[in-house]
Structure formats: C-alpha cells, structure tokens
C-alpha atoms as a PDB file:
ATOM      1  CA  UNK A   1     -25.549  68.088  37.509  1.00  0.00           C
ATOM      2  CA  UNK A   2     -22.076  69.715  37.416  1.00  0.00           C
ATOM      3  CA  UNK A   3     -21.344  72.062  34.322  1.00  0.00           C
ATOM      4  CA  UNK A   4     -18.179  73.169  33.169  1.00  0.00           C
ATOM      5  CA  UNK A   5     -16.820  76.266  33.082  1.00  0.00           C
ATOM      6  CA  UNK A   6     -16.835  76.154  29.494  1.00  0.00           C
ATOM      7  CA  UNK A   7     -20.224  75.093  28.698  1.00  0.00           C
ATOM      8  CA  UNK A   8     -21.041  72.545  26.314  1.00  0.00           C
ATOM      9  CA  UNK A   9     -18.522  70.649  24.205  1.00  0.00           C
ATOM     10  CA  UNK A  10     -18.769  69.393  20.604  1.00  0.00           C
ATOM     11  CA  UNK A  11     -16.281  67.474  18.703  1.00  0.00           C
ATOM     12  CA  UNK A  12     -16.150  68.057  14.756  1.00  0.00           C
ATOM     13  CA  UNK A  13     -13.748  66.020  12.665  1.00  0.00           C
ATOM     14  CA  UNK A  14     -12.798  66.169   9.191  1.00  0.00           C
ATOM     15  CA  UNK A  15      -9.548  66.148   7.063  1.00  0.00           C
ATOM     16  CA  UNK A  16      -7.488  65.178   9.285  1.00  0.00           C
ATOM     17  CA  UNK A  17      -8.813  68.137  11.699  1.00  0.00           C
ATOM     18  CA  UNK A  18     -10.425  68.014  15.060  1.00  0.00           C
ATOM     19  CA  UNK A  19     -11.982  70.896  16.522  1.00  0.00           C
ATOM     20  CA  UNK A  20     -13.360  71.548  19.918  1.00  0.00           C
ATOM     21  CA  UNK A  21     -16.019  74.252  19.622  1.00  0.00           C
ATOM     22  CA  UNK A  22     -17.636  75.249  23.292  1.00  0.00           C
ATOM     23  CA  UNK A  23     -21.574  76.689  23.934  1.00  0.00           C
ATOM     24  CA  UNK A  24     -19.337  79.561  26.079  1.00  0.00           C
ATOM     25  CA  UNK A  25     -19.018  82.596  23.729  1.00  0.00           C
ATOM     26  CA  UNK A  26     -19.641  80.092  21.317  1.00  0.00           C
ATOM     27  CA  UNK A  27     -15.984  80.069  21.380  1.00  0.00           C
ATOM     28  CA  UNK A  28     -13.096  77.366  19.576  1.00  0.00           C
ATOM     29  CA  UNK A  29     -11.348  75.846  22.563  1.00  0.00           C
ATOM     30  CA  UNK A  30      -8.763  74.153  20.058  1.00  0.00           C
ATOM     31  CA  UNK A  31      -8.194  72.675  16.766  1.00  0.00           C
ATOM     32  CA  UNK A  32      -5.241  70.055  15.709  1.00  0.00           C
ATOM     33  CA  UNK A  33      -4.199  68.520  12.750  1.00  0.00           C
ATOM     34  CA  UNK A  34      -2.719  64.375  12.986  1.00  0.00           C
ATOM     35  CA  UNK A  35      -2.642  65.221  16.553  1.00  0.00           C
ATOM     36  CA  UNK A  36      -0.819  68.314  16.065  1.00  0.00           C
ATOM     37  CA  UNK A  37      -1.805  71.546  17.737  1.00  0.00           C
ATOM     38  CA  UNK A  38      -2.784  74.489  14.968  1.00  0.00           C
ATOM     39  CA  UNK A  39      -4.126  76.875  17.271  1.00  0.00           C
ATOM     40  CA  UNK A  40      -3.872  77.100  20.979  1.00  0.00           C
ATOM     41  CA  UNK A  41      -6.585  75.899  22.961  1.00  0.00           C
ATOM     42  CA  UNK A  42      -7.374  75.059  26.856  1.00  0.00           C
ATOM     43  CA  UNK A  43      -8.158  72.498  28.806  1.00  0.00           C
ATOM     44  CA  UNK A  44     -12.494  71.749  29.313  1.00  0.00           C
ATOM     45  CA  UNK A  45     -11.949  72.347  33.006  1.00  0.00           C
ATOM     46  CA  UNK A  46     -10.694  75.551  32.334  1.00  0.00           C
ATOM     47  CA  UNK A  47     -12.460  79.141  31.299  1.00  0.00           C
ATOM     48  CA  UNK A  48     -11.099  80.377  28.137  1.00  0.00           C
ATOM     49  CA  UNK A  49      -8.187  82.889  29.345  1.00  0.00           C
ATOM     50  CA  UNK A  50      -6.178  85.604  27.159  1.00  0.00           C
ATOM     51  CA  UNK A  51      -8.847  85.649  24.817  1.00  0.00           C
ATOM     52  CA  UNK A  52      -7.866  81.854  23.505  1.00  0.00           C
ATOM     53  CA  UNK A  53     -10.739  81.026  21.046  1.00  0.00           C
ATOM     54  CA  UNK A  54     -12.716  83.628  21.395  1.00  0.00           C
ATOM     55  CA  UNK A  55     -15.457  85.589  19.152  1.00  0.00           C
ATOM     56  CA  UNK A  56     -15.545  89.473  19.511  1.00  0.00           C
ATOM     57  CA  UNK A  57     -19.331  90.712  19.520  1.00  0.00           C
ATOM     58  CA  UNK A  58     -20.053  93.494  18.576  1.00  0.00           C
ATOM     59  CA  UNK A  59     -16.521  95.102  18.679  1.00  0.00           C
ATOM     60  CA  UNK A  60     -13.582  94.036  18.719  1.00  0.00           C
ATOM     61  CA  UNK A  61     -10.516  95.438  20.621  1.00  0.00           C
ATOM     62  CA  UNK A  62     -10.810  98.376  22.542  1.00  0.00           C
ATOM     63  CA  UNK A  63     -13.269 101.370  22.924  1.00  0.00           C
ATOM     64  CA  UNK A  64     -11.303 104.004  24.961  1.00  0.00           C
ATOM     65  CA  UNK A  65     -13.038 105.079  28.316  1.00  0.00           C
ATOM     66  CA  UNK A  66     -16.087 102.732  26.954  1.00  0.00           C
ATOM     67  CA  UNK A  67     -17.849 105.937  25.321  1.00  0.00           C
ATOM     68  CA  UNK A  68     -18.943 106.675  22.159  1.00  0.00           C
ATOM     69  CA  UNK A  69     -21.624 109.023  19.981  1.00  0.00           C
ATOM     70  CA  UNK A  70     -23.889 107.103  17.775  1.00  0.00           C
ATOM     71  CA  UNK A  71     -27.038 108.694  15.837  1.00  0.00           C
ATOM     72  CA  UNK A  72     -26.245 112.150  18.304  1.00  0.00           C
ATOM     73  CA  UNK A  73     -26.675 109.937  21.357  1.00  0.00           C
ATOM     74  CA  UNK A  74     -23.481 109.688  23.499  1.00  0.00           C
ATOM     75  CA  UNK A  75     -22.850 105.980  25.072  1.00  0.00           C
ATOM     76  CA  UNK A  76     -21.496 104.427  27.691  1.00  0.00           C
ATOM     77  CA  UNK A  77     -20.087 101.233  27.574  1.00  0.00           C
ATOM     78  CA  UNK A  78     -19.414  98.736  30.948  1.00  0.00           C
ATOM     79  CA  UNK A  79     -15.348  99.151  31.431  1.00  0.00           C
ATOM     80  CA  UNK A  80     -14.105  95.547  30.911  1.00  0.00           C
ATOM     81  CA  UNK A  81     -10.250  96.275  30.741  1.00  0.00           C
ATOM     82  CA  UNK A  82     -10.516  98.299  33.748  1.00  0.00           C
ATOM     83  CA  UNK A  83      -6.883  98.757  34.512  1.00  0.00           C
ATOM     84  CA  UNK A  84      -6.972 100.646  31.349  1.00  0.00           C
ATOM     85  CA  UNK A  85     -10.376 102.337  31.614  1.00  0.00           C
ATOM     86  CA  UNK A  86     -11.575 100.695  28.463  1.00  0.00           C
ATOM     87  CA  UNK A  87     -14.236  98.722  27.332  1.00  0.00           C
ATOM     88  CA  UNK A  88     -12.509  95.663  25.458  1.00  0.00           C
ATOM     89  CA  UNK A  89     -13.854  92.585  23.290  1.00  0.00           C
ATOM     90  CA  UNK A  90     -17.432  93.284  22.926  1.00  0.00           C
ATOM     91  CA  UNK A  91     -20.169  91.805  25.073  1.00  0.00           C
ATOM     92  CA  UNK A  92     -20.857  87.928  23.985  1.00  0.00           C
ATOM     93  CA  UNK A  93     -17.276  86.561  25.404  1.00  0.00           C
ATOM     94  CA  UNK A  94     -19.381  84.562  28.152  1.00  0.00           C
ATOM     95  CA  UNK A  95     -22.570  84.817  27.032  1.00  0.00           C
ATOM     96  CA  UNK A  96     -24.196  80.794  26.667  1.00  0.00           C
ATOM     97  CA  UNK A  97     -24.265  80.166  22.840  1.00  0.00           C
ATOM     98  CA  UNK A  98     -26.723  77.551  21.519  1.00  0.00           C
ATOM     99  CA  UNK A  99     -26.283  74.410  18.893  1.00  0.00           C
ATOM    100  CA  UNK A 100     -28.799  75.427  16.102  1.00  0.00           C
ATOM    101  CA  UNK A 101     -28.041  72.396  13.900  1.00  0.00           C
ATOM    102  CA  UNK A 102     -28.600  68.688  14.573  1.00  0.00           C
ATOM    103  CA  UNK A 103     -24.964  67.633  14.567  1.00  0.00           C
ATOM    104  CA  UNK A 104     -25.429  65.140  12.029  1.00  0.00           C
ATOM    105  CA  UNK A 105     -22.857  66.194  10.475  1.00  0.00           C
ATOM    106  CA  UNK A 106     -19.272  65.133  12.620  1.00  0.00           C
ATOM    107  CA  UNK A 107     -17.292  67.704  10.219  1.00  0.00           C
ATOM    108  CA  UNK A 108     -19.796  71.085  10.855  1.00  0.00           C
ATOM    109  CA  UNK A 109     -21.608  72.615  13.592  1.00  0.00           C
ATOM    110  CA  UNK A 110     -23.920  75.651  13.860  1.00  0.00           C
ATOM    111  CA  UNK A 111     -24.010  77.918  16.788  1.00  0.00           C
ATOM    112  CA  UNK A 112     -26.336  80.568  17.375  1.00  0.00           C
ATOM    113  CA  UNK A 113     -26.866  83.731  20.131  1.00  0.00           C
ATOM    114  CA  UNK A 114     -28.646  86.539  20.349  1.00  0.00           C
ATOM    115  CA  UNK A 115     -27.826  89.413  21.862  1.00  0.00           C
ATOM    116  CA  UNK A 116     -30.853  91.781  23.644  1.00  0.00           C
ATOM    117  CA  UNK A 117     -28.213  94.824  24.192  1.00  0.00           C
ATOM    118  CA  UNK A 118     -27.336  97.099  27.350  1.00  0.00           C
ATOM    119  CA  UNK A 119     -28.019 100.649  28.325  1.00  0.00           C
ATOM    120  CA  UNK A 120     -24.447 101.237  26.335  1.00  0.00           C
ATOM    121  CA  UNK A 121     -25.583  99.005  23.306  1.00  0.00           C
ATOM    122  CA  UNK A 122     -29.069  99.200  23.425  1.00  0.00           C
ATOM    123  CA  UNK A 123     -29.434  96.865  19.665  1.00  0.00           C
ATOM    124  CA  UNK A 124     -30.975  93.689  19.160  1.00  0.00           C
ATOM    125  CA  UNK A 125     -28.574  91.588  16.906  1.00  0.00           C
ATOM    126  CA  UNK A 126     -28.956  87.905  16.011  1.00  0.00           C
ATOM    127  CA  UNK A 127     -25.492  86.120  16.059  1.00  0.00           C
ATOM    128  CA  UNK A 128     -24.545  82.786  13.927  1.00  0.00           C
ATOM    129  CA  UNK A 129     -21.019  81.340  13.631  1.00  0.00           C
ATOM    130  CA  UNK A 130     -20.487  78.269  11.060  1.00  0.00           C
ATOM    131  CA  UNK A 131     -17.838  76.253  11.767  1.00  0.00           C
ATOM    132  CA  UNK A 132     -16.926  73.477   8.925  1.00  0.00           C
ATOM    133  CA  UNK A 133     -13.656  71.160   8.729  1.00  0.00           C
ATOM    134  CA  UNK A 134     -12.791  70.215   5.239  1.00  0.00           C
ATOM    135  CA  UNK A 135      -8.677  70.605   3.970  1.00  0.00           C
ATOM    136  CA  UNK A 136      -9.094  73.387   6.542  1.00  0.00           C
ATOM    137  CA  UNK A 137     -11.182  74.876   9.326  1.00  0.00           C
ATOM    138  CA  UNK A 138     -13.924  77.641   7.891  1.00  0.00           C
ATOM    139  CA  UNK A 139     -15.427  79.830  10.411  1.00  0.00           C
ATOM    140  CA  UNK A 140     -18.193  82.380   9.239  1.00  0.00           C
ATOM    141  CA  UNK A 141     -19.489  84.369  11.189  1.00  0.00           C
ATOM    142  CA  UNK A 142     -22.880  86.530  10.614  1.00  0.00           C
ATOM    143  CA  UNK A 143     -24.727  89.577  12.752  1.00  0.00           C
ATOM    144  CA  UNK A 144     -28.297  90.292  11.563  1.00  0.00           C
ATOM    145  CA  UNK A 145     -30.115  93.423  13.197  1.00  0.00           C
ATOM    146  CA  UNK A 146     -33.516  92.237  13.882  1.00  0.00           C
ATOM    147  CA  UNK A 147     -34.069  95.460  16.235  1.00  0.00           C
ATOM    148  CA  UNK A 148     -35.806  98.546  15.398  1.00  0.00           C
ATOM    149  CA  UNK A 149     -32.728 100.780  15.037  1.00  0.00           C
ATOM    150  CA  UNK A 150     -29.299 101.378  13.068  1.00  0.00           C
ATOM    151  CA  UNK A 151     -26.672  99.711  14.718  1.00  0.00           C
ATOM    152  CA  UNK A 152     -23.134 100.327  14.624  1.00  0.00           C
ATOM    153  CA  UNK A 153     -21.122  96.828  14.717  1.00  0.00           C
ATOM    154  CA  UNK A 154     -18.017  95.063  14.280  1.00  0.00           C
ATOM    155  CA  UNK A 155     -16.289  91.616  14.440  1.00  0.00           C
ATOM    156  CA  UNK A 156     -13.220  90.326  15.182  1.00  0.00           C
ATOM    157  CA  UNK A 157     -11.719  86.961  16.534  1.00  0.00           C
ATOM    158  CA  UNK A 158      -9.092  85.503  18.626  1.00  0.00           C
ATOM    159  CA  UNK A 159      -7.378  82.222  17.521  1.00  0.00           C
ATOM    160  CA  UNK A 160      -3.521  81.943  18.741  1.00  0.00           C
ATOM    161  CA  UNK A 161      -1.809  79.943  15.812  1.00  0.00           C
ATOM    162  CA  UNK A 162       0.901  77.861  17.300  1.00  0.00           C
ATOM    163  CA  UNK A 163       3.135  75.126  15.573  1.00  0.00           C
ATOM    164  CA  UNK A 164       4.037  73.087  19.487  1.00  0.00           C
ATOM    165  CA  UNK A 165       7.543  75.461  19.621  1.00  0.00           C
ATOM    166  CA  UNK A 166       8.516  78.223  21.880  1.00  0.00           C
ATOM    167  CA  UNK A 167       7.283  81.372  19.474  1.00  0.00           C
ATOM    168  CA  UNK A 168      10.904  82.995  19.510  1.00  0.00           C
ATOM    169  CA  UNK A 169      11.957  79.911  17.666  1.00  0.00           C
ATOM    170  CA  UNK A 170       9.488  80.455  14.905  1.00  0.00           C
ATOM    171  CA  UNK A 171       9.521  81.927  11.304  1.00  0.00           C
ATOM    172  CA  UNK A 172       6.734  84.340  11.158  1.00  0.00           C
ATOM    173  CA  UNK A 173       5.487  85.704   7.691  1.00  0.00           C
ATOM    174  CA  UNK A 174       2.792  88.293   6.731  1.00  0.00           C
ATOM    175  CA  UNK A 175       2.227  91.172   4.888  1.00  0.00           C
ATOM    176  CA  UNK A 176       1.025  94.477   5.558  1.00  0.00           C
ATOM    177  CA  UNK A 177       1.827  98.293   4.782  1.00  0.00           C
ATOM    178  CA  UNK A 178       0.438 100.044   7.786  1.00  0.00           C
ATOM    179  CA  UNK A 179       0.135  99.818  11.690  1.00  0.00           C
ATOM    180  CA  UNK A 180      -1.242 101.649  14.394  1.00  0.00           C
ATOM    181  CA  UNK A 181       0.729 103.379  17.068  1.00  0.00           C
ATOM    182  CA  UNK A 182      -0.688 103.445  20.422  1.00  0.00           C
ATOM    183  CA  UNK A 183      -0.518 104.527  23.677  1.00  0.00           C
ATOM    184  CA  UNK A 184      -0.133 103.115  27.070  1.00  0.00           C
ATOM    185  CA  UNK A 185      -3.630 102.204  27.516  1.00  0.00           C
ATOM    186  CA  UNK A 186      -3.319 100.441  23.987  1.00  0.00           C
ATOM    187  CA  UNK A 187      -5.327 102.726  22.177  1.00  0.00           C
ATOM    188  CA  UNK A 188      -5.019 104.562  19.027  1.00  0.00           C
ATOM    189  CA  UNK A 189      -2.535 107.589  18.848  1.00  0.00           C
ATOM    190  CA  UNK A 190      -1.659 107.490  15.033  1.00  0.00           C
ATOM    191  CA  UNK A 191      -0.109 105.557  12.150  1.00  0.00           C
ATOM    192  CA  UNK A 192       3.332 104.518  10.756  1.00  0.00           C
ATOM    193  CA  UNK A 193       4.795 102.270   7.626  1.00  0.00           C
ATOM    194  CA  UNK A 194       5.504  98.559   8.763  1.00  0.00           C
ATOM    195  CA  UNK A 195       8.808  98.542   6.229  1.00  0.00           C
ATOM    196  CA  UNK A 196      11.559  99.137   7.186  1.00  0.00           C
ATOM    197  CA  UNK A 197      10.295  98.429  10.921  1.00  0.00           C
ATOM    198  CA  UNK A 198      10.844  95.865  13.562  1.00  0.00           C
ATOM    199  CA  UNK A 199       7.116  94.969  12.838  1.00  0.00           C
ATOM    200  CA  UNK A 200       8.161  94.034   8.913  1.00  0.00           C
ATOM    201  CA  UNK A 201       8.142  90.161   8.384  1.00  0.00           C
ATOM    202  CA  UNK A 202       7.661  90.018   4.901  1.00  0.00           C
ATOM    203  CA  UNK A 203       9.546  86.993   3.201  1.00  0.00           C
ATOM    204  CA  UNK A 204       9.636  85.486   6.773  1.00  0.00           C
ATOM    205  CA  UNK A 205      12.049  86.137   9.278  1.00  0.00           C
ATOM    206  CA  UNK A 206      12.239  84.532  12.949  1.00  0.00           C
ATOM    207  CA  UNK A 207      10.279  86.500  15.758  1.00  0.00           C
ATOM    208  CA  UNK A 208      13.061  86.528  18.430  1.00  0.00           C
ATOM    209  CA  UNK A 209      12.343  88.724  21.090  1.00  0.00           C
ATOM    210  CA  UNK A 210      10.238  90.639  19.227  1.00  0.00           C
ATOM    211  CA  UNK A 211       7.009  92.046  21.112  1.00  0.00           C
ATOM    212  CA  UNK A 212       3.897  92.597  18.874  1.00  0.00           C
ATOM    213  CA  UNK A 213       0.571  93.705  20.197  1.00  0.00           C
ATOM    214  CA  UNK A 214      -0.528  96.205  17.313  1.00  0.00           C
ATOM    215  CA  UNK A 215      -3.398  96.305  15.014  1.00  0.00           C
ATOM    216  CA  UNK A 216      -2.308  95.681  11.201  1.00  0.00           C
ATOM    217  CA  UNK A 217      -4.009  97.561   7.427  1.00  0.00           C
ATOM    218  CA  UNK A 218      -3.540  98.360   4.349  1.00  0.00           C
ATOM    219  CA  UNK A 219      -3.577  94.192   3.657  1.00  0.00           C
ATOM    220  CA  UNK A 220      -3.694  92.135   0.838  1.00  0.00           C
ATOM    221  CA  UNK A 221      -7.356  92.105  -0.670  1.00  0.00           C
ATOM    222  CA  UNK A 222      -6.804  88.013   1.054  1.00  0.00           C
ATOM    223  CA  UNK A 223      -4.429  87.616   3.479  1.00  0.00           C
ATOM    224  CA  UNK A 224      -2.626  85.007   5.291  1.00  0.00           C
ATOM    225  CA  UNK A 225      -0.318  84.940   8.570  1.00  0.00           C
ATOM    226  CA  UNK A 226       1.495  82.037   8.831  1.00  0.00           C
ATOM    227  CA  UNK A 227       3.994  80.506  11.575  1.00  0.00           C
ATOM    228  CA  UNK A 228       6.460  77.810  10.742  1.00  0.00           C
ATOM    229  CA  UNK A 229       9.022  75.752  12.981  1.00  0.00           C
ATOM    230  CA  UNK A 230      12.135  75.426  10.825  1.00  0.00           C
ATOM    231  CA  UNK A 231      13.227  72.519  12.689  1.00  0.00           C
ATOM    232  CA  UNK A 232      10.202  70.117  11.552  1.00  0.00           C
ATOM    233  CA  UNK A 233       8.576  72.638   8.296  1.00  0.00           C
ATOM    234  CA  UNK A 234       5.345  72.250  10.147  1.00  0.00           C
ATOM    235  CA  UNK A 235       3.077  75.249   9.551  1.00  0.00           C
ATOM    236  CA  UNK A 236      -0.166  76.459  10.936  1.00  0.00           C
ATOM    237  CA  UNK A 237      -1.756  79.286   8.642  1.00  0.00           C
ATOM    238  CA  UNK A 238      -4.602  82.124   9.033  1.00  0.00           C
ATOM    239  CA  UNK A 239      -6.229  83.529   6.507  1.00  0.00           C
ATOM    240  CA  UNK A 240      -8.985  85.973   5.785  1.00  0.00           C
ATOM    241  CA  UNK A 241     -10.332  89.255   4.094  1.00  0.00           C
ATOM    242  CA  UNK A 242     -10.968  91.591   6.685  1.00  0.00           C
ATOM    243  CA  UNK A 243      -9.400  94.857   6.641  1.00  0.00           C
ATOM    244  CA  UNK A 244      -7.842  94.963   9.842  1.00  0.00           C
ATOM    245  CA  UNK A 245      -5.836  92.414  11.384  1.00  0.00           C
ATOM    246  CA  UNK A 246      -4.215  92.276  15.380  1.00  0.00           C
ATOM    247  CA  UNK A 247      -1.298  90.280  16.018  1.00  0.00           C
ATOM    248  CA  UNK A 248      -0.292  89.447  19.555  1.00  0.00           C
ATOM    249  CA  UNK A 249       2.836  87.766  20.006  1.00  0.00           C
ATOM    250  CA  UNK A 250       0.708  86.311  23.352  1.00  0.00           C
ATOM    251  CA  UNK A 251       3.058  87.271  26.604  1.00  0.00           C
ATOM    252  CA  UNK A 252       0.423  86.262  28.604  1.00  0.00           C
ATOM    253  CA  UNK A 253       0.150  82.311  27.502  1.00  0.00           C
ATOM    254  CA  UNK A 254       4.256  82.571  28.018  1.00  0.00           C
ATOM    255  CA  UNK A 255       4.826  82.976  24.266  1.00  0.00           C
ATOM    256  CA  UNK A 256       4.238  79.494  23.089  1.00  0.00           C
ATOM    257  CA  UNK A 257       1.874  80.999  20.517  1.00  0.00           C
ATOM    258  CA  UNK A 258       0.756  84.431  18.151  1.00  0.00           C
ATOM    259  CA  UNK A 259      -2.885  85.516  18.494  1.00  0.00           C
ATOM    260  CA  UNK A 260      -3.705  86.015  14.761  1.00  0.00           C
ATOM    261  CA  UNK A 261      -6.851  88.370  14.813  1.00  0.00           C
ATOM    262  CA  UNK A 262      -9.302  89.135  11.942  1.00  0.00           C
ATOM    263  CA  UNK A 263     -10.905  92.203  12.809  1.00  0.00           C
ATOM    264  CA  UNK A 264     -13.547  94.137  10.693  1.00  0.00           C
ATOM    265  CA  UNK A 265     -12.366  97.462  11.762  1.00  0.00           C
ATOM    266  CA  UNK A 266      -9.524  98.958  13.870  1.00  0.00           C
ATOM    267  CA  UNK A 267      -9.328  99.557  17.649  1.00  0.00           C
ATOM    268  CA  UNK A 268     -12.099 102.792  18.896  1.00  0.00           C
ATOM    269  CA  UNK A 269     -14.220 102.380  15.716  1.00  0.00           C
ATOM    270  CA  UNK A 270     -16.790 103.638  17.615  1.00  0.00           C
ATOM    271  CA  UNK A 271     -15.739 106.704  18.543  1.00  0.00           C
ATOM    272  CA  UNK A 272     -13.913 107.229  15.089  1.00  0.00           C
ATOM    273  CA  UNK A 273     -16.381 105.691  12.383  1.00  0.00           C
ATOM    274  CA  UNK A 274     -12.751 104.107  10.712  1.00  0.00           C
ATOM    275  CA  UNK A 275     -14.231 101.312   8.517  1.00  0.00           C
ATOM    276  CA  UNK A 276     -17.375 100.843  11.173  1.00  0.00           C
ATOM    277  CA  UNK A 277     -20.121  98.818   9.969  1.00  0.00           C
ATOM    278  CA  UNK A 278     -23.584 100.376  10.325  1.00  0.00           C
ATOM    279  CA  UNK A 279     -26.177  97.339  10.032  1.00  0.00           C
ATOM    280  CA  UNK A 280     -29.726  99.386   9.381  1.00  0.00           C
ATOM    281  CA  UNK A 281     -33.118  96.851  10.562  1.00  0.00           C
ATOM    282  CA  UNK A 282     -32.741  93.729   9.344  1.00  0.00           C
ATOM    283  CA  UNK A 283     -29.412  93.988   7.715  1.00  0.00           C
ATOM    284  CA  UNK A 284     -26.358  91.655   7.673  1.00  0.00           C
ATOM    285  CA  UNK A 285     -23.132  91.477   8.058  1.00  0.00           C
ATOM    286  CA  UNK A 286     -21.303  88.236   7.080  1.00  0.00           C
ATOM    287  CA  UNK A 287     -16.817  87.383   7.843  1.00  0.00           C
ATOM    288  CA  UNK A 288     -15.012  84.549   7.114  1.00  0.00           C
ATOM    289  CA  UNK A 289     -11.590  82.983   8.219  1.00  0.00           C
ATOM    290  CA  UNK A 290      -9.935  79.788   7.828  1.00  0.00           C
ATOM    291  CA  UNK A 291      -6.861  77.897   9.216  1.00  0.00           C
ATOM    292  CA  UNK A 292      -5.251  75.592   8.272  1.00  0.00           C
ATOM    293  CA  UNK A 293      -1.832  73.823   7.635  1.00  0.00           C
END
C-alpha cells in the first residue's frame, strides 16, 4: 500500500467552500470558494512546503538558539531552522494527526494528536483542531495539558491567503499599531510604530514590491487581513482574535500569495514570557480563525 506524503485526505464541503484537510500535521492543504482559490494549498503528491497549511504546536515562530528557562530549568530545543540556529514552528508540523469524528458530516471534520514531548519539551498536551465550512471556514484549535506539570505553550497557524493574482498586483488591508524589528536570524531586537511606515496598509493600498516578514500587535480586539484583486473585486479574508499576528508576503512560493498568521504570542515567547500561555494540569487553551470571502 503506497501512502502519500501527505497522509490522509478528507474533503469537507459547505457554502460554496471546499476544503482539503490532511492527517500530516493535521494540516489544511487548500480551501476554494466556486472553484476559486482562498488560500494557497499544494498538490496531494506533494509535502506541505513554506509552511502552506500548517498548525504551529506548541510555539509558533522562532525560539532563538532553541533554549529557554521554564520553572528554573533551562531547555534545549532540537534546531529546526538550522541556518539560523533556531528552533522554528513547534514540534507537530509532521507528526500523523488522527480523524476523531465519523465524517458524517461533509461540511466538518475533527482531528486529534497528542503530543508525548522531548527532552526540550518534556509536556504531555492533547491537541484538537475543528474545522467547519459554513459562509466561511472556522478553524479552532484547542491544547489540553493532561501531564503532570505546568506547561508553557503557544499557537499559531500558517494559511497563505491568495486571490489567483501575482501578490504585487494586490490591494492589501489591515490594521495594526506595532511591529517587531528583528535581526538577521529573524528574531526579536525591538519595536517600532507601523504608521507612517512602509509596513502601514491601513485603508488599503497595493503591496508592490514591498517585502513583509514581521510579526504584527497592538490589533484590533478582532481583526481581519484581507487581499483583494482590483481587476475582478475578488477577496479572500482572515480573521481572528489573537494578539499577535505574522504576515509573510511568501518569497518563497514566488509571491503569488501572503501567509496571514494568527499567533498567540510573539516570536521567543519562551525565553521572554511576552503574552506566553502557561497551561497548569489539565488546563486549556482554546483559538479560533476563520476565512473567508
């Protein structure tokens, strides 16, 4: 039996939507609307590359040098961006993801993991993401500690929103006061206003050759990115609650789309405690986003 590289593959429709959601990081390996791409996705053949689709257990972005201190104990996390020396993305990216529902439902789907931990992350933590097409696509996604000790944790995700048009073309709109400014490994080195800046697209203005890869706060209580083609007025919209947000004007996919990014707290959380979630024994931690158009 031959398996593909990106595990199993379930179909939800609804609303117009279709979503392919994969049992490989229990990831979203595309989503249209009438047959129009909303986000980015890959082919079934293919593994998930750039980050396309992906969920970010239990950190998202980077950790520099993969070390941290947590409860006096100093960690060391696996170096995943190595060319950087930092560990990047969490630790369920490829982990196999199970179907916890009985897909009765063509417009839902259920999708469970749980993660045992490493010498670096030594937590249990079980893992759920909903996924649910009605006038949009909801994804929830919830981390319950089931081990024995405190836990520090975060979440983020890694749609790419894209409206089929070179992203130069595009009108991109969001709004946010504050960015971070970082350093050639793309970590943290301070802060600085977004008005007045290249990074300020509020009211919508065209990305050009504008490169973003920065981590976004200070955000609307709900907030929304959205990308438009001004040719055809077809839109493809993120929106969530989180506090943090990364946006990735996605050189490596050849700019054909923006990785939108919830994230629950900034880049080196870990090593910082900036708006880290500490889930005590048998606490949880629940995030939603939608998309839509």
């Amino acid at each position: 039996m031959s398996v593909l590289p990106s595990g199993e593959q379930w179909v939800l429709r609804g609303g117009g939507y279709e979503a392919s959601v994969v049992s490989v990081g229990g990831g979203l390996r595309g989503l249209t609307y009438d047959g129009r791409p909303v986000l980015l996705g890959y082919g079934e053949d293919e593994l998930a590359h750039a980050g396309i689709g992906q969920h970010l257990f239990p950190w998202p972005n980077r950790i520099t040098d993969g070390e941290y201190t947590f409860d006096g104990v100093v960690r060391h996390l696996g170096l995943s961006e190595p060319a950087r020396r930092n560990a990047i993305h969490g630790l369920t990216r490829w982990a196999n993801w199970e179907r916890l529902d009985d897909g009765s439902d063509e417009a839902a789907a259920v999708l469970g993991h749980r993660l045992h931990g490493e010498p670096g992350y030594p937590h249990q933590l079980d893992l759920r993401l909903d996924y649910r097409l009605t006038d949009r696509l909801q994804v929830t996604a919830t981390a319950t500690n089931i081990g024995r000790t405190a836990a520090p944790y975060g979440y983020g995700a890694h749609p790419y929103l894209t409206v089929g048009r070179p992203l130069d073309e595009c009108v991109l709109e969001f709004e946010a006061a504050e960015r971070l400014e970082l350093s050639e490994r793309m970590t943290p080195t301070g802060s600085a206003p977004v008005a007045g800046s290249p990074y300020d697209f509020r009211g919508g203005r065209t990305v050009g050759a504008t490169v973003i890869d920065n981590a976004f706060t200070d955000l609307p209580s709900t907030w929304s990115v959205s990308l438009t083609d001004p040719a055809t007025g077809a839109r493809s919209v993120l929106t969530s609650d989180t506090k943090w947000m990364q946006l990735f004007t996605g050189e490596p996919v050849g700019r054909t789309a923006l990785a939108v990014e919830p994230m629950t707290c900034p880049p080196d959380a870990f090593r910082t405690g900036q708006d880290l979630i500490v889930l005590q024994p048998g606490d949880s931690h629940t995030t939603t986003f939608q998309v839509s158009v």
